[in-house]
Protein backbone atom coordinates (compact mmCIF):
# COMPACT_ATOMS: atom_id res chain seq x y z
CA UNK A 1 4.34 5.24 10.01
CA UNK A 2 5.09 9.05 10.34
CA UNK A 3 2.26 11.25 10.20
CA UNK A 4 2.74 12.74 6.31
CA UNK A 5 0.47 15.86 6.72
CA UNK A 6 1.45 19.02 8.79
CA UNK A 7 -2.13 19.74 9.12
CA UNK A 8 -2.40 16.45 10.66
CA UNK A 9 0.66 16.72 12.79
CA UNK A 10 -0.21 20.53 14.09
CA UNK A 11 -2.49 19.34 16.56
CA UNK A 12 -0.83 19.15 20.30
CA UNK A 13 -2.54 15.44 20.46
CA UNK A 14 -1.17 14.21 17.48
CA UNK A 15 2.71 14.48 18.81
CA UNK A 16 2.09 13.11 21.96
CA UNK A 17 3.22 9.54 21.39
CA UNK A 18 5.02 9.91 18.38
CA UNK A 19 7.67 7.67 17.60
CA UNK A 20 11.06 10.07 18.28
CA UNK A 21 12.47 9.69 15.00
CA UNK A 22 8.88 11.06 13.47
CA UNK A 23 8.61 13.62 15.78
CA UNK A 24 12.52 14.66 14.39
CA UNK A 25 11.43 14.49 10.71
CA UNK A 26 7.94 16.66 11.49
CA UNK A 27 10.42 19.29 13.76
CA UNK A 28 12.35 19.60 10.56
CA UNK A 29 9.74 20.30 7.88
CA UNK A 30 8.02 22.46 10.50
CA UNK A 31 11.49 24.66 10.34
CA UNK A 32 12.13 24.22 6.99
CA UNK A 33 8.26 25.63 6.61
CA UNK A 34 8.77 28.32 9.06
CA UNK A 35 12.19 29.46 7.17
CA UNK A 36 10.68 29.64 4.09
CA UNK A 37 7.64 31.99 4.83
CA UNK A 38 10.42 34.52 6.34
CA UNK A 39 12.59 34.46 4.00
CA UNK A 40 9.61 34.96 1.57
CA UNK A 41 8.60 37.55 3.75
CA UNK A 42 11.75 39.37 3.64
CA UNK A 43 11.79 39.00 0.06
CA UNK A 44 8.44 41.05 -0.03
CA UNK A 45 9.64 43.42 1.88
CA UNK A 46 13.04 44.96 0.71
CA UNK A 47 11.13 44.47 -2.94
CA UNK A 48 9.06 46.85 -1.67
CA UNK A 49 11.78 49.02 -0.12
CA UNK A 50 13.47 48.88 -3.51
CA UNK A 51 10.18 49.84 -5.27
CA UNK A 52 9.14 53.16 -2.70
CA UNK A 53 12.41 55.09 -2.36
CA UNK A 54 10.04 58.30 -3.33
CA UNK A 55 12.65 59.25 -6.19
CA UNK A 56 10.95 57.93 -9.71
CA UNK A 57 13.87 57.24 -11.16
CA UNK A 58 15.24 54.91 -7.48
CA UNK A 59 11.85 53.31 -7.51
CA UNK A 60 11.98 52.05 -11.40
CA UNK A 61 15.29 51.01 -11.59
CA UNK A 62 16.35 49.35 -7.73
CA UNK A 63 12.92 47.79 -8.18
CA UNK A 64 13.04 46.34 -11.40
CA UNK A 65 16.60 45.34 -9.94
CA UNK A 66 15.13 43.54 -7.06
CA UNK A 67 12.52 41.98 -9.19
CA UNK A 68 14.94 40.35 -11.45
CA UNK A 69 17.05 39.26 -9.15
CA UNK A 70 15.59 39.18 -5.48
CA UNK A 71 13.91 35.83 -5.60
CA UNK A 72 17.29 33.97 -6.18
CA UNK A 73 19.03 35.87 -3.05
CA UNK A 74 19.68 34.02 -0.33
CA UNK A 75 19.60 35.20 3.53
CA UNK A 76 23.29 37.05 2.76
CA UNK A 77 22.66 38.31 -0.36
CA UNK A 78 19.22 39.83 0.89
CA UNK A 79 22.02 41.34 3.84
CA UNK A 80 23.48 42.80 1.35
CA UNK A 81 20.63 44.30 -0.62
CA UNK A 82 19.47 45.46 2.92
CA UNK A 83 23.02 47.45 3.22
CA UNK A 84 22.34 48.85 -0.29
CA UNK A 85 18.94 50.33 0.63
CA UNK A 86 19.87 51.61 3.57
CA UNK A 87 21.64 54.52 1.77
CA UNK A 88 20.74 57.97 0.85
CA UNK A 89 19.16 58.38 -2.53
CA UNK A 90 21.67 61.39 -3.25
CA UNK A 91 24.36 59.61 -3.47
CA UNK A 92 22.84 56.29 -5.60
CA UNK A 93 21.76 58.96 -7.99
CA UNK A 94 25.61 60.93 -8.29
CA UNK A 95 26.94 56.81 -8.36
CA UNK A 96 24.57 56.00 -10.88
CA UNK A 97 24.60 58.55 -13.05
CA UNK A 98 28.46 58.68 -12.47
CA UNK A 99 28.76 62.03 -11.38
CA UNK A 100 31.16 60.23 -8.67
CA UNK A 101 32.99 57.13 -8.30
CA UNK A 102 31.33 54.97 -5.59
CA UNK A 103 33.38 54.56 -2.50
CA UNK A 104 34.98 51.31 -1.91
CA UNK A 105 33.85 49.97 0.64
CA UNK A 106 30.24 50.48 -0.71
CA UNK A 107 31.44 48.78 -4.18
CA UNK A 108 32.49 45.75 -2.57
CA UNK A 109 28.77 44.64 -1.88
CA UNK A 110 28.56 41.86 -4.10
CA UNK A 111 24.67 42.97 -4.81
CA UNK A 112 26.28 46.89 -5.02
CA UNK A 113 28.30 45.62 -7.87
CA UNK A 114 25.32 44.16 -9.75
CA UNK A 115 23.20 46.70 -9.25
CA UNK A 116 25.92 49.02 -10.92
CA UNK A 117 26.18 46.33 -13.43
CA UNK A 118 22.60 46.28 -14.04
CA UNK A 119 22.29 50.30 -14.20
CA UNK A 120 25.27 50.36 -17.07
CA UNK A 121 23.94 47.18 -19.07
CA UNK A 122 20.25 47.01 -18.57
CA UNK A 123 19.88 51.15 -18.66
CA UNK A 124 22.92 52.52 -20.29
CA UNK A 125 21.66 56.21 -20.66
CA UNK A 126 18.21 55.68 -19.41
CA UNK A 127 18.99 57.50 -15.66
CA UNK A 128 20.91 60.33 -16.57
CA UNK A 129 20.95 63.93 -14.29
CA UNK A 130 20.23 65.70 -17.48
């Protein structure tokens, strides 16, 4: 039989001599492993991005944003959020507050578009430039 454990299987010793089709299936949860603590990773840190933008009102809402919705992005979604918090908190507070239209081709980022969903729904009149 196949070696069930990882812990078992990390050792150098304990692949040496295993059958091929074992050594597949332990090279697959290995990278299945290995995905999923960077993609957790990732997660952490745009959250964290979305949470420290060093404008009150940018750090409450993107991160309560990003904390509903972060841990059900996948790798291109979390592309997308990366896009989104790349720009200048200026102009996310004249979109949000709707002081000006948002461009284009910033409003077809899928995650764009919910986050302006999220800021009319969720906080209709609760960021205002007032």
């Amino acid at each position: 039989g196949c070696v069930t454990s990882m812990a078992a299987a990390q050792a150098p010793a304990a692949l040496v001599g295993m059958p091929s089709a074992c050594l597949r299936q332990w090279q697959i949860r290995s990278y299945a492993a290995e995905a999923s603590v960077e993609i957790v990773t990732r997660r952490k840190r745009l959250l964290w991005r979305a949470r420290s933008r060093g404008w009150l009102e940018l750090d409450v809402l993107m991160g309560t944003f990003a904390d509903k919705h972060i841990h059900d992005f996948d790798d291109e979604k979390l592309d997308l959020l990366h896009e989104v918090l790349e720009l200048e908190n200026p102009d996310l507070f004249k979109w949000f507050t709707g002081q000006v239209e948002v461009p284009e081709e910033i409003a077809s980022n899928e995650v764009m578009a919910m986050l302006m969903e999220y800021v009319k729904s969720d906080h209709a009149g609760g960021l205002s430039d007032k």
